[in-house]
Protein backbone atom coordinates (compact mmCIF):
# COMPACT_ATOMS: atom_id res chain seq x y z
CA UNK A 1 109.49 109.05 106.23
CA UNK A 2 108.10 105.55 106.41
CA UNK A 3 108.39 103.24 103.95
CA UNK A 4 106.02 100.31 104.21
CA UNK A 5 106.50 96.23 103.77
CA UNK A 6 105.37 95.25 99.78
CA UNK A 7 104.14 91.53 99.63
CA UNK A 8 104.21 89.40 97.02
CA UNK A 9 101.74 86.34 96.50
CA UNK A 10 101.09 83.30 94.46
CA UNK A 11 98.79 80.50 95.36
CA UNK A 12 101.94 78.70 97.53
CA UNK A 13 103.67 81.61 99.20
CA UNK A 14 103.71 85.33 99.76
CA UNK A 15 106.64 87.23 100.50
CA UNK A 16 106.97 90.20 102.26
CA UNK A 17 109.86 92.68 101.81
CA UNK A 18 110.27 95.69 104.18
CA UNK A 19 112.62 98.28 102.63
CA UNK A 20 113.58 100.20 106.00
CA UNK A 21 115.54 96.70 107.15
CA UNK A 22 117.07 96.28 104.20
CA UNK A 23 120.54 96.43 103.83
CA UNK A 24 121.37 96.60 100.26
CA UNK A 25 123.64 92.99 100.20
CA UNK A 26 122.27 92.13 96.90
CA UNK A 27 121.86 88.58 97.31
CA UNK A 28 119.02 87.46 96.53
CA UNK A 29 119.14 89.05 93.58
CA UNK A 30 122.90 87.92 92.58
CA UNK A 31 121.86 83.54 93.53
CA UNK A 32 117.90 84.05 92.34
CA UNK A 33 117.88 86.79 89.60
CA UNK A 34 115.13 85.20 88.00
CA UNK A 35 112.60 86.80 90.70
CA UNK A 36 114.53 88.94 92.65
CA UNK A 37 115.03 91.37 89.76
CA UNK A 38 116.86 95.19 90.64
CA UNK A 39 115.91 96.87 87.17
CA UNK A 40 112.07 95.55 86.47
CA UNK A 41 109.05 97.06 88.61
CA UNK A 42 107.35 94.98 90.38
CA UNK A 43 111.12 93.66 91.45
CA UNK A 44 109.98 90.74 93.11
CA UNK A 45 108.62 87.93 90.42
CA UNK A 46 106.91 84.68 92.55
CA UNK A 47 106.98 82.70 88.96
CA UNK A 48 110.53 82.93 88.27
CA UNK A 49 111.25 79.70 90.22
CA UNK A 50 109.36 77.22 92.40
CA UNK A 51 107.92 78.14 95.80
CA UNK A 52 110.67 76.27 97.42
CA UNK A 53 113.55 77.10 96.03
CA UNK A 54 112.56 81.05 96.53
CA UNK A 55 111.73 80.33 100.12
CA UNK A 56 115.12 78.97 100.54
CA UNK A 57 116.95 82.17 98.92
CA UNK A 58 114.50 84.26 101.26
CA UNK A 59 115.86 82.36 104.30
CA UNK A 60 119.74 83.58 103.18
CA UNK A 61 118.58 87.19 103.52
CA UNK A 62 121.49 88.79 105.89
CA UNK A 63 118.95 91.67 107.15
CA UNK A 64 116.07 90.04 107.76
CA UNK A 65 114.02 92.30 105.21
CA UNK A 66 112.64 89.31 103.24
CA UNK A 67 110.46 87.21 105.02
CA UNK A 68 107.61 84.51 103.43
CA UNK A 69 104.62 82.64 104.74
CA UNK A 70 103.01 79.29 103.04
CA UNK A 71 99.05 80.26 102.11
CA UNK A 72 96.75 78.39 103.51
CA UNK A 73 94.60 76.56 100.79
CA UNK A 74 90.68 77.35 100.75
CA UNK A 75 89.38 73.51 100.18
């Protein structure tokens, strides 16, 4: 069975998680609960802290499953 990559966007950032690299460490959600939530569906909230401060917690993923890249603003 193959599970396929969820992204999540905002105007700044999306981030992609891919579930079959995942290794279950919990940390993003245990440093950045606020949008890396384990009980609520979607589980991954882009407004629970600023773009930077996510992409920083994405970075400290031990699996590599998380991953983000900036958007590219439409002038």
């Amino acid at each position: 069975m193959e599970i396929n990559a969820n992204q999540f966007s905002n105007s700044n950032i999306t981030i992609i998680y891919e579930p079959s690299v995942c290794i279950s460490a919990g940390r993003c959600a245990r440093e950045l609960s606020d949008v890396f939530r384990t009980s609520v569906i979607p589980w991954i909230d882009l407004d629970g802290a600023p773009s930077q401060k996510i992409i920083e917690q994405v970075k400290k993923c031990p699996s590599g499953a998380l991953k983000f890249h900036l958007n590219h603003k439409v002038a």
